[in-house]
N, C-alpha and C. Protein backbone atom coordinates (compact mmCIF):
# COMPACT_ATOMS: atom_id res chain seq x y z
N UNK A 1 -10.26 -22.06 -4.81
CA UNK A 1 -8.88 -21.62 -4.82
C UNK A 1 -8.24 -21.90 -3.49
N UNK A 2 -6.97 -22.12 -3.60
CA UNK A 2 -6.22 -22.39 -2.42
C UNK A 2 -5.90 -21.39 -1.59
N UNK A 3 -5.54 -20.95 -0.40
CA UNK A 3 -4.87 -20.16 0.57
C UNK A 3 -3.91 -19.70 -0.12
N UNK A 4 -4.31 -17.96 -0.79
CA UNK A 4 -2.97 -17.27 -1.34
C UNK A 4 -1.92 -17.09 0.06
N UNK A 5 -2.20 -17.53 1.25
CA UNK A 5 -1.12 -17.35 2.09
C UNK A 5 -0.15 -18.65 1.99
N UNK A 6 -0.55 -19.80 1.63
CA UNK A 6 0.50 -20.74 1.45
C UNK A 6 1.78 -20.93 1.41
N UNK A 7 2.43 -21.17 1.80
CA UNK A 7 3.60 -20.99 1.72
C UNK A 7 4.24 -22.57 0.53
N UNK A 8 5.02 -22.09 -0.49
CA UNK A 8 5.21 -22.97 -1.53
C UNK A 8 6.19 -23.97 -1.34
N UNK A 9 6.73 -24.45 0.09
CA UNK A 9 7.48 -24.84 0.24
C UNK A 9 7.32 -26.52 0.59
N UNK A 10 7.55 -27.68 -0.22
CA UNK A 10 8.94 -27.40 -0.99
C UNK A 10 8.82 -27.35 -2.63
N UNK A 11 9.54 -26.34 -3.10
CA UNK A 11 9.33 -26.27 -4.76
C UNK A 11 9.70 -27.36 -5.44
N UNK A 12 9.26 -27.74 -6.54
CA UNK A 12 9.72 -28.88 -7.44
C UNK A 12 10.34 -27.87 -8.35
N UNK A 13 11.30 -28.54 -8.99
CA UNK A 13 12.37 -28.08 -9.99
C UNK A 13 11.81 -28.32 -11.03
N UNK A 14 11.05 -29.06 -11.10
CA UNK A 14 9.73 -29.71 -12.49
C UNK A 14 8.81 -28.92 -12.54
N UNK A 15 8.05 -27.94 -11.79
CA UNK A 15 6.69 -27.22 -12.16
C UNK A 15 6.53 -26.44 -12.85
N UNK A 16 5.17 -26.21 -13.53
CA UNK A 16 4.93 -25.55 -14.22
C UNK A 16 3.88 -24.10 -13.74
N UNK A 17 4.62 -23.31 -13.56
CA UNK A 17 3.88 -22.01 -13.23
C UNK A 17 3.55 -20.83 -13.66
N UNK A 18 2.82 -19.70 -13.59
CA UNK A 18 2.71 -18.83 -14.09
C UNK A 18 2.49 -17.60 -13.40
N UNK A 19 3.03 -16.65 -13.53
CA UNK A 19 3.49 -14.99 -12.95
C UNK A 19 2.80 -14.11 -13.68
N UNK A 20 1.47 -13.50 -12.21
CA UNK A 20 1.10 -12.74 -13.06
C UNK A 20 0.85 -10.97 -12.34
N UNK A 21 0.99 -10.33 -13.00
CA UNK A 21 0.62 -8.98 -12.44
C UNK A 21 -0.31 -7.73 -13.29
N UNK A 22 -1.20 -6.99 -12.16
CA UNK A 22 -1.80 -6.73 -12.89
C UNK A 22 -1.69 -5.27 -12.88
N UNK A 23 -2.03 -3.70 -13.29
CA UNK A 23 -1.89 -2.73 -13.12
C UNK A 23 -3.26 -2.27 -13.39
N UNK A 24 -3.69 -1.25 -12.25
CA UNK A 24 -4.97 -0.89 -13.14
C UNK A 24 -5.24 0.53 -12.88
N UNK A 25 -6.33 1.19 -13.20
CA UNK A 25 -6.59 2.59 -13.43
C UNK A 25 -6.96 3.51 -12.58
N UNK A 26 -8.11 2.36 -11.54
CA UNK A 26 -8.65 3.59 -10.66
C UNK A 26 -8.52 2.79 -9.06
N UNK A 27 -9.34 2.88 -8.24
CA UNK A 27 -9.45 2.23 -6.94
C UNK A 27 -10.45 1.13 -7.03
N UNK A 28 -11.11 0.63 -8.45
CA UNK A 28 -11.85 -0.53 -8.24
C UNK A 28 -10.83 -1.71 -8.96
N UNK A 29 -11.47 -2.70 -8.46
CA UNK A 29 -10.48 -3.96 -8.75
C UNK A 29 -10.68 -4.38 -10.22
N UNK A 30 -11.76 -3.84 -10.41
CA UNK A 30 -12.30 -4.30 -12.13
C UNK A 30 -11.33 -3.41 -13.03
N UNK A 31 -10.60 -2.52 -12.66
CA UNK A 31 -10.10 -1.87 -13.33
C UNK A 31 -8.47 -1.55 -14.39
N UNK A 32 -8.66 -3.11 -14.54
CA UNK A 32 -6.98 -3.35 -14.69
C UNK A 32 -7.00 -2.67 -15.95
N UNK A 33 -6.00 -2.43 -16.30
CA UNK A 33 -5.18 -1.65 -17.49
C UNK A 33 -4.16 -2.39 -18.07
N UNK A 34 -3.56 -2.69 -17.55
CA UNK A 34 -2.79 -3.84 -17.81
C UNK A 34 -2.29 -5.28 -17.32
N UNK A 35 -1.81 -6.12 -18.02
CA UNK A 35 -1.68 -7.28 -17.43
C UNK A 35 -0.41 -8.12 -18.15
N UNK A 36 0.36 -8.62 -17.26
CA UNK A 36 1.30 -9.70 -17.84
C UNK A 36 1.59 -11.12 -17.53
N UNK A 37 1.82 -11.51 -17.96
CA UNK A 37 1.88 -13.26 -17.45
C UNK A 37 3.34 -13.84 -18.33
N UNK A 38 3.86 -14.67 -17.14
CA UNK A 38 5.19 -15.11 -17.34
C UNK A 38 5.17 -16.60 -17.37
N UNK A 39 5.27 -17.47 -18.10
CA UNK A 39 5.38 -18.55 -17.92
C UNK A 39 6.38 -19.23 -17.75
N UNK A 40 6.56 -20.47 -16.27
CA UNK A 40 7.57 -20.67 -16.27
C UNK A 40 7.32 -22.79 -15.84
N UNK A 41 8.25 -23.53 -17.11
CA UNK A 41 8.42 -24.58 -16.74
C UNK A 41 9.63 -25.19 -16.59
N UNK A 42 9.71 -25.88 -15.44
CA UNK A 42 11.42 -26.52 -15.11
C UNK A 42 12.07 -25.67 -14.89
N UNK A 43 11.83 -23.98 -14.23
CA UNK A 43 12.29 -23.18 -13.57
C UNK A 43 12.93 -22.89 -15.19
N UNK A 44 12.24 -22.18 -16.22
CA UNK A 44 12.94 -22.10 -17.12
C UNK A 44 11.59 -21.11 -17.75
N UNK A 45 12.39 -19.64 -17.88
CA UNK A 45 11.07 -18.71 -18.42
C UNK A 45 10.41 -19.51 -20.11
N UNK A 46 9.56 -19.68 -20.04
CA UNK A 46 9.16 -20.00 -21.57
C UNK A 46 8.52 -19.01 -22.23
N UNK A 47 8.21 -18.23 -21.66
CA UNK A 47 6.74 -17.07 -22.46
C UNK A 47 6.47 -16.24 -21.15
N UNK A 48 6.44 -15.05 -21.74
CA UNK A 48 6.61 -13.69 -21.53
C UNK A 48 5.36 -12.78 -22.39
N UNK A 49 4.21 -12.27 -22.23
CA UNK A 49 3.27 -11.48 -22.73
C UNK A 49 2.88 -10.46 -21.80
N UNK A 50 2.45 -9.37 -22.35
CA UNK A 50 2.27 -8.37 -21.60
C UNK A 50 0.98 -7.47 -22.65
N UNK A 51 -0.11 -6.96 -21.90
CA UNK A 51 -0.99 -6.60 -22.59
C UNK A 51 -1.97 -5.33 -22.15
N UNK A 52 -2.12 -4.59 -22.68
CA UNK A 52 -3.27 -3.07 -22.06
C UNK A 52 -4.47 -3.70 -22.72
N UNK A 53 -5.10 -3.22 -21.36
CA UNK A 53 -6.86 -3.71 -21.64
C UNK A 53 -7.24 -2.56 -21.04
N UNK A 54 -8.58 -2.66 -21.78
CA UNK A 54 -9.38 -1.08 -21.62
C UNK A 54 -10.48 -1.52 -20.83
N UNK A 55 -10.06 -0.63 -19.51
CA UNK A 55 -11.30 -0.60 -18.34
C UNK A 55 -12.39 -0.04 -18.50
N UNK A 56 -13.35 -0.60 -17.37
CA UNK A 56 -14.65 -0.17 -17.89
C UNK A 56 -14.89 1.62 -17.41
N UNK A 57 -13.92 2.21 -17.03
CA UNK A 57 -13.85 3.72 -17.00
C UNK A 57 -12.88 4.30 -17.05
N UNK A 58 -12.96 5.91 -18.06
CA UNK A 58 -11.64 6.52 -18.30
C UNK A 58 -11.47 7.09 -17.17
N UNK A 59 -11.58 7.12 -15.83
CA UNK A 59 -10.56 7.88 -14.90
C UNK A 59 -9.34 7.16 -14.69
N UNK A 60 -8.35 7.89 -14.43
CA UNK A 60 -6.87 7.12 -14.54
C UNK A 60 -7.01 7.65 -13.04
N UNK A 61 -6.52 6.92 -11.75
CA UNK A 61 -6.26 8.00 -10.85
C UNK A 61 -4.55 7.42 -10.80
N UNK A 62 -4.07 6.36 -11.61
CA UNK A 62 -2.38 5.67 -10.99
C UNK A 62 -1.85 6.16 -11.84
N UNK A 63 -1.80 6.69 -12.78
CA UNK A 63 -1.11 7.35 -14.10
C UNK A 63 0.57 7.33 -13.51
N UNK A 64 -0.05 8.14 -12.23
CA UNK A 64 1.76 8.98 -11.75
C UNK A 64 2.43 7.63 -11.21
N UNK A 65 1.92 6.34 -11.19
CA UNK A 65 2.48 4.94 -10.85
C UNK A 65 3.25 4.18 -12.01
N UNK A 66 2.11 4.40 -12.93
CA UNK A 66 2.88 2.73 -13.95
C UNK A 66 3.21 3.44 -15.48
N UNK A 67 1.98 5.17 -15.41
CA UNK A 67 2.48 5.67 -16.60
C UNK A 67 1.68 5.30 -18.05
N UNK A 68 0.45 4.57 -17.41
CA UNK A 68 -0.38 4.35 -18.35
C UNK A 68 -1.98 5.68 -18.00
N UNK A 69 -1.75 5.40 -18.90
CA UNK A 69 -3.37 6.57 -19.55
C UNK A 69 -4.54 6.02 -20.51
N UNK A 70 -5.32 6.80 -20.03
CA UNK A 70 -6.40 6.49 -21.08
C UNK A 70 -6.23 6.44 -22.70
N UNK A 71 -5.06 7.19 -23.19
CA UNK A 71 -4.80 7.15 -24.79
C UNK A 71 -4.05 6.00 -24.66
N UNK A 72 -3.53 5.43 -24.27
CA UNK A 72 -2.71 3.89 -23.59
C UNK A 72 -3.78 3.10 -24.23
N UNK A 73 -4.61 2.89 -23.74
CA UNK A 73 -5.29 1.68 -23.80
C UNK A 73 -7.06 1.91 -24.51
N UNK A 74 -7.07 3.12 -25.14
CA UNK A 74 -8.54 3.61 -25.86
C UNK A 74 -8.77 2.77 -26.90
N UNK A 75 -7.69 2.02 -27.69
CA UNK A 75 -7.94 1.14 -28.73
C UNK A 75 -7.53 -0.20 -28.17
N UNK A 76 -7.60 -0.59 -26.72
CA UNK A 76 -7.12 -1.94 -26.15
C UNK A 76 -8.11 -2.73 -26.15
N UNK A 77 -7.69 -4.13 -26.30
CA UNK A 77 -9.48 -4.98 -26.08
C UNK A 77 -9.85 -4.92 -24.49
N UNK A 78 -10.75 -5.33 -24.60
CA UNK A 78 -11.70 -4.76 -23.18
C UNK A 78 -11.03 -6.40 -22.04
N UNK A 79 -11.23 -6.74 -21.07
CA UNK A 79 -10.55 -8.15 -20.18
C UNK A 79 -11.48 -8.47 -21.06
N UNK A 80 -12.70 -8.62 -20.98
CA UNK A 80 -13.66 -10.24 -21.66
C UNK A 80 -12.75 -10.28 -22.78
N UNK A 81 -12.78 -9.32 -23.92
CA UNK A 81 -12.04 -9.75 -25.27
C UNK A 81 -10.84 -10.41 -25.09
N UNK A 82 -10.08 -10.02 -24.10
CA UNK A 82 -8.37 -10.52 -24.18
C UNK A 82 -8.28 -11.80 -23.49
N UNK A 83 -9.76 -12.46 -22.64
CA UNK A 83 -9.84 -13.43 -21.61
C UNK A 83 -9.24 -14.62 -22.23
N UNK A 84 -9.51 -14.95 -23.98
CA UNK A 84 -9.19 -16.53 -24.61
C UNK A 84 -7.99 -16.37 -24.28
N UNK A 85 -6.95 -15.52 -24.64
CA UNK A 85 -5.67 -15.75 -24.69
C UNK A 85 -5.20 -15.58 -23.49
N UNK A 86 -5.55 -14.78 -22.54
CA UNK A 86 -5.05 -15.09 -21.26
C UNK A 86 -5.11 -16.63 -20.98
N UNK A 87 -6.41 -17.13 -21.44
CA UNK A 87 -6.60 -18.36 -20.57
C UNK A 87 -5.87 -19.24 -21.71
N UNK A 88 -5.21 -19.11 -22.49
CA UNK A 88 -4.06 -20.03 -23.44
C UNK A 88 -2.90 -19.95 -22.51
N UNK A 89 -2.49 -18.93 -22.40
CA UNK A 89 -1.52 -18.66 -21.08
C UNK A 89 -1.38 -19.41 -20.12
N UNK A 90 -2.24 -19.55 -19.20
CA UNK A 90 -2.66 -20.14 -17.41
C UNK A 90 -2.67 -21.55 -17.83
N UNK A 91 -2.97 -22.17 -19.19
CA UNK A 91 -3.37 -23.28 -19.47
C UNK A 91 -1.95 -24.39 -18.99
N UNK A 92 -2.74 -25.37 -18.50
CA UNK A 92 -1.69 -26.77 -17.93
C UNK A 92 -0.67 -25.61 -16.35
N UNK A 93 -1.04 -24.56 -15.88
CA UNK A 93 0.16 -24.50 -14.73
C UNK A 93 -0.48 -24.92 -13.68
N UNK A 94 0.45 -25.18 -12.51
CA UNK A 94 0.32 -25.86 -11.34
C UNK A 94 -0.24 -24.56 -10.57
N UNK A 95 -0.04 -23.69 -10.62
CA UNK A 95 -0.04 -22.23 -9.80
C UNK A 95 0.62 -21.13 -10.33
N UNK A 96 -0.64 -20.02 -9.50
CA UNK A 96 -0.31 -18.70 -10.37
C UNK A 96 0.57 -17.87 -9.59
N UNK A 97 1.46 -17.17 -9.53
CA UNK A 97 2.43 -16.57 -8.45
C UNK A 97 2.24 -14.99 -8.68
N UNK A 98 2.15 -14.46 -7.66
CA UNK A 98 1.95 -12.80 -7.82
C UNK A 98 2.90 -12.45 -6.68
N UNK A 99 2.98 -10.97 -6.55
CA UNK A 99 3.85 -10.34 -5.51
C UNK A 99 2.65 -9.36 -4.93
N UNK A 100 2.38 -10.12 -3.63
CA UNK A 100 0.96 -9.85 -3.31
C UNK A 100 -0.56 -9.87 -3.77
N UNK A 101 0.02 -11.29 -3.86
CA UNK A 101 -1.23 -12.14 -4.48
C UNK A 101 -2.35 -11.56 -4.35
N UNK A 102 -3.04 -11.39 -3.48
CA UNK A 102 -4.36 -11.32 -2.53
C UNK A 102 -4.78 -10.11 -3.63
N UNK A 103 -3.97 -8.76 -4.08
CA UNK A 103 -4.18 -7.62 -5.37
C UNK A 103 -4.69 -8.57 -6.28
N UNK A 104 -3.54 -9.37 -7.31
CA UNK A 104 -3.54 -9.95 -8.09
C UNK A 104 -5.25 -10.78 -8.02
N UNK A 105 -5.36 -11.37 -7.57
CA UNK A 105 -6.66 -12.38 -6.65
C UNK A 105 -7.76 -11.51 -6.71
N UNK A 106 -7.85 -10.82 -6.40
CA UNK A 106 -9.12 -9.83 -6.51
C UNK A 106 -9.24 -9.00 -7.44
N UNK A 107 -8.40 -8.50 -8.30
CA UNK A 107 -7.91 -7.68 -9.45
C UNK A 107 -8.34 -9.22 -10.71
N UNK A 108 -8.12 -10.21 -10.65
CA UNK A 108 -9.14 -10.81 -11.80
C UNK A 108 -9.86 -11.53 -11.29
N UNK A 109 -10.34 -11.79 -10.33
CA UNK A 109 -12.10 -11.72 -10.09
C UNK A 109 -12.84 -11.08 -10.14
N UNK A 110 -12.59 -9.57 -10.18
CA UNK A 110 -13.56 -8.77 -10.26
C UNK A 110 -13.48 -8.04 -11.71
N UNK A 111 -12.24 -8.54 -12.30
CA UNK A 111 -12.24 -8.18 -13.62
C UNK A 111 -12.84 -9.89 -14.47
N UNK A 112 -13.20 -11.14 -14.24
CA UNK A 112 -13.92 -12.13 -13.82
C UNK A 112 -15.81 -11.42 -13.89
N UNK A 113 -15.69 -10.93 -13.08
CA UNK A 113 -16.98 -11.20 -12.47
C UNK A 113 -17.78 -9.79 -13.93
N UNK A 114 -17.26 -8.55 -13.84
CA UNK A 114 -17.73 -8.01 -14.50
C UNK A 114 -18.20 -8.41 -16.06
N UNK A 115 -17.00 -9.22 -16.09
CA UNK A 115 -16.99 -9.49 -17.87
C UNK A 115 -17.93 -11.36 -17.91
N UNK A 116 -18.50 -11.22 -16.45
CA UNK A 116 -19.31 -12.50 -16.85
C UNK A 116 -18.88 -13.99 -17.17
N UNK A 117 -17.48 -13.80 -16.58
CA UNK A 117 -16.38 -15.14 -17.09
C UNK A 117 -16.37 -15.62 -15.55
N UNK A 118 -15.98 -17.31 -15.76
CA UNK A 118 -15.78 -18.32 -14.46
C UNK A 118 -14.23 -17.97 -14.00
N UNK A 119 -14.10 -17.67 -12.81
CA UNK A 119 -12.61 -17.70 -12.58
C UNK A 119 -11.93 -18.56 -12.36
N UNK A 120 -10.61 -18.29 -12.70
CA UNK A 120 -9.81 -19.50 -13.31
C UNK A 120 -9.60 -20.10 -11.70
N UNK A 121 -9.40 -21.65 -11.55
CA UNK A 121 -10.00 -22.18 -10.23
C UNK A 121 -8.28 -22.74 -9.71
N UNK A 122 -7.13 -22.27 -10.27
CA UNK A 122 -5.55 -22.39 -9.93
C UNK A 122 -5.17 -21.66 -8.65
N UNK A 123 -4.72 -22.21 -7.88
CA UNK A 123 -4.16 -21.36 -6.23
C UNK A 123 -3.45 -20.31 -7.51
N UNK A 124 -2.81 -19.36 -5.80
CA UNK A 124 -2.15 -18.16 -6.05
C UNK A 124 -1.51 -18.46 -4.90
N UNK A 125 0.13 -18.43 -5.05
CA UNK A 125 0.68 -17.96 -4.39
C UNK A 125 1.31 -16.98 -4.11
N UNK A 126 1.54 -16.64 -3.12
CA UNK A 126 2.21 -15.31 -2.68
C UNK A 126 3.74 -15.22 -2.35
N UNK A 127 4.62 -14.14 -3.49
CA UNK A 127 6.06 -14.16 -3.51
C UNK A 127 6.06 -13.34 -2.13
N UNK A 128 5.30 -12.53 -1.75
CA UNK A 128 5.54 -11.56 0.03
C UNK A 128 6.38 -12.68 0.81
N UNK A 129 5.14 -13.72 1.07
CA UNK A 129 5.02 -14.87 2.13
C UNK A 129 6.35 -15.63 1.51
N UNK A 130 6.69 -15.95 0.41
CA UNK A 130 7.54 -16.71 0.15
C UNK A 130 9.09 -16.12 0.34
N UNK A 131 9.20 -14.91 0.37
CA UNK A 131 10.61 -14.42 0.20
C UNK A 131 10.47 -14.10 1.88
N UNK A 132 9.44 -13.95 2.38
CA UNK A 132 9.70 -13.82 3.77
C UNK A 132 10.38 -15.15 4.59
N UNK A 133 9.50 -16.32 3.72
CA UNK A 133 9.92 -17.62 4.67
C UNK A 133 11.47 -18.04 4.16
N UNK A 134 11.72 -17.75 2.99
CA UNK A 134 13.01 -18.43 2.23
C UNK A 134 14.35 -17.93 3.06
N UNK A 135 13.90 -16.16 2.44
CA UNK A 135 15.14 -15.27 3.15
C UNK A 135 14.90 -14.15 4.20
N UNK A 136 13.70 -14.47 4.61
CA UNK A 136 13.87 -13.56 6.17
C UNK A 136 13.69 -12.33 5.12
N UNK A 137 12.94 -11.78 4.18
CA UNK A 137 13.49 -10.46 3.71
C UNK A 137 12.28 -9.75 4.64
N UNK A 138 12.33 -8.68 5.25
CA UNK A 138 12.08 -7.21 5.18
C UNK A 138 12.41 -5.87 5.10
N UNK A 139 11.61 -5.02 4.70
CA UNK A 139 10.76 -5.39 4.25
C UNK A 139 10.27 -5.98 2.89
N UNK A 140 9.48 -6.47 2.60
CA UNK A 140 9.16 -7.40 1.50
C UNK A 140 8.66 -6.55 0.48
N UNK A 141 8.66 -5.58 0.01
CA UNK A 141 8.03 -4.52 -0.97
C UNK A 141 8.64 -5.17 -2.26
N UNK A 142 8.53 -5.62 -3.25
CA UNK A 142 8.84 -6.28 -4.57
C UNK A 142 10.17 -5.50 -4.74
N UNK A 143 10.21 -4.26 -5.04
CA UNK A 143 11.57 -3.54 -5.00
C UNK A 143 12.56 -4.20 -4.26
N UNK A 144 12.15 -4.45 -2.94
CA UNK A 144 13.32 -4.99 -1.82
C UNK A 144 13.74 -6.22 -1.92
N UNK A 145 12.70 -7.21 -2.06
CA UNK A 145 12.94 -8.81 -2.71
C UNK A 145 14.08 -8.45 -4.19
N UNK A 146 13.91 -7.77 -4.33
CA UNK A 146 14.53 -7.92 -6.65
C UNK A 146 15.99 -7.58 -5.77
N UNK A 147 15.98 -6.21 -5.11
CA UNK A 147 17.46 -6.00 -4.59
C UNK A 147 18.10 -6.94 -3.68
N UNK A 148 17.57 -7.35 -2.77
CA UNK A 148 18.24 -8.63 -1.96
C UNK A 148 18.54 -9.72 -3.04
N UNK A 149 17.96 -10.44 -4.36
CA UNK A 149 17.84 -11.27 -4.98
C UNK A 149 18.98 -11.16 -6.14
N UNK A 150 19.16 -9.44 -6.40
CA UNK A 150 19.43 -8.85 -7.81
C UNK A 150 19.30 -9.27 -8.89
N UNK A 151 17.81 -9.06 -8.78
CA UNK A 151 16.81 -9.29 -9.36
C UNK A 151 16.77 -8.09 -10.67
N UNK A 152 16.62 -7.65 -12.05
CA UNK A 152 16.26 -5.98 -12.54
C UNK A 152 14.56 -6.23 -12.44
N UNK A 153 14.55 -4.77 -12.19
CA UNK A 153 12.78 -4.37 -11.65
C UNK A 153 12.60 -3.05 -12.47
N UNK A 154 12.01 -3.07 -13.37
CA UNK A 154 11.30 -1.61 -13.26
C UNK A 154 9.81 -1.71 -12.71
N UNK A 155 9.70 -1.58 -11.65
CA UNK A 155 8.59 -1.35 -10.87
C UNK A 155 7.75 -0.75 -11.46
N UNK A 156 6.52 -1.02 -11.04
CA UNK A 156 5.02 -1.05 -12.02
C UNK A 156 4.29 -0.95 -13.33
N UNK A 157 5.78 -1.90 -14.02
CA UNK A 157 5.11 -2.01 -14.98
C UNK A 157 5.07 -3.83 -15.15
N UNK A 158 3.72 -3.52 -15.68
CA UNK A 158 3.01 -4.67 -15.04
C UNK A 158 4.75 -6.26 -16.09
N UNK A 159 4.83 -5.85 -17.22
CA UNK A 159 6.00 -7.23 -18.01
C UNK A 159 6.98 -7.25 -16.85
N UNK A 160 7.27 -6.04 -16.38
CA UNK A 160 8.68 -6.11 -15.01
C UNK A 160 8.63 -7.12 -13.69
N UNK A 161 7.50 -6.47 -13.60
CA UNK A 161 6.78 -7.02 -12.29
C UNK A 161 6.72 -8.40 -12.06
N UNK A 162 5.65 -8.85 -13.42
CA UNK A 162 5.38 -10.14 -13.56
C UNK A 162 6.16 -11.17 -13.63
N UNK A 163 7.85 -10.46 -14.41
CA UNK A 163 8.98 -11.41 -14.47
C UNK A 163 9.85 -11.54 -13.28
N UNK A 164 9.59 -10.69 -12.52
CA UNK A 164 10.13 -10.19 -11.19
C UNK A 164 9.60 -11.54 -10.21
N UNK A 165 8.40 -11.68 -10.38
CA UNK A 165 7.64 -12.36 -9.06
C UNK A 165 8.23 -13.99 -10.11
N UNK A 166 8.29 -14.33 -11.22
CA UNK A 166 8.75 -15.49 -11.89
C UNK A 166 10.01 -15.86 -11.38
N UNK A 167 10.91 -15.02 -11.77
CA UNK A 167 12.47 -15.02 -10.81
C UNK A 167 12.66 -15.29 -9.09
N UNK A 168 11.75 -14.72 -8.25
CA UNK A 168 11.51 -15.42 -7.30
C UNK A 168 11.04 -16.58 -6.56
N UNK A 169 9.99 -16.70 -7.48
CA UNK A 169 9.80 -18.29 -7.55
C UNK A 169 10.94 -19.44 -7.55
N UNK A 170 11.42 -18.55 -8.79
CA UNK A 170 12.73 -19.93 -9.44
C UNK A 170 13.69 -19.84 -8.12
N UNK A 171 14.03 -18.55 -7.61
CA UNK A 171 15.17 -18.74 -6.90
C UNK A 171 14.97 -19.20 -5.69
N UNK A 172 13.80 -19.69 -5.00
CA UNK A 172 12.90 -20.41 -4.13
C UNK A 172 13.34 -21.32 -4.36
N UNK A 173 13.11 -21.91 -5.55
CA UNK A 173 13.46 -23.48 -5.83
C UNK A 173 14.40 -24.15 -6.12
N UNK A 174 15.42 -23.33 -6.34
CA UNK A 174 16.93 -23.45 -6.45
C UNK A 174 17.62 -23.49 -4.73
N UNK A 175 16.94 -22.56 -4.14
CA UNK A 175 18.02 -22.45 -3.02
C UNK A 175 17.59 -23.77 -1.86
């Protein structure tokens, strides 16, 4: 994988990318709960999915964050089960874009590693680093990028998020 510090500059108006964010349950990285992925080609959203996966333990300790619970996701497929269609998703993009990648990055490798799957081998870039270099924003908290951008955010949930860090991308590559 490439340097999630990269800076994406200069964007092609042609690429094909994908936005992803993840939400999860407790303080281990294996523990996502949810996940969304935004696909975007020619700076043009194409696909939008958003999905609860059931971690490998019911402690919730983020509940009071994103609002998901264990009855949330008790009948969700587990990451290995939901992995084919994620990876229908990621399929043909140039790069994966998160808003603080380095989460994102370790949040499915170790949801990767548990479920015994190869991780997907696409850089990650980072919208932090990118809205820092574009527009000078601080601070860079995803909230603050969407409002400098006016951007809509409902913050932590993972479909918001994910379309959030997609929209920054694009407007990277526009400006």
């Amino acid at each position: 994988m490439s340097d999630i510090n990269s800076i994406m500059l200069p964007l092609s108006k042609s690429q094909i990318f994908a936005a992803i964010d993840f939400e999860t349950a407790d303080y281990g990285p294996d523990s996502a709960c949810a996940v969304a992925v935004v696909r975007v080609e020619g700076n043009v959203i194409v696909d939008r999915v958003h999905y609860y996966i059931r971690p490998p333990r019911r402690e919730f300790v983020f509940s009071y964050l994103h609002g998901i619970s264990w009855n949330d996701v008790a009948d969700a497929p587990t990451f290995r089960e939901l992995w084919p269609t994620l990876c229908k998703k990621l399929d043909g993009v140039e790069f994966i874009a998160a808003h603080n990648a380095s989460f994102d990055r370790s949040v499915l490798k170790a949801c990767c590693q548990k479920a015994y799957l190869v991780m997907p081998s696409h850089s990650f870039k980072c919208t932090v680093r990118l809205a820092r270099s574009v527009w000078n924003i601080y601070p860079t908290k995803l909230s603050d990028v969407c409002k400098h951008l006016k951007i809509p955010l409902h913050h932590h949930h993972a479909d918001s998020d994910a379309e959030a860090c997609a929209r920054i991308v694009i407007a990277a590559s526009l400006s």
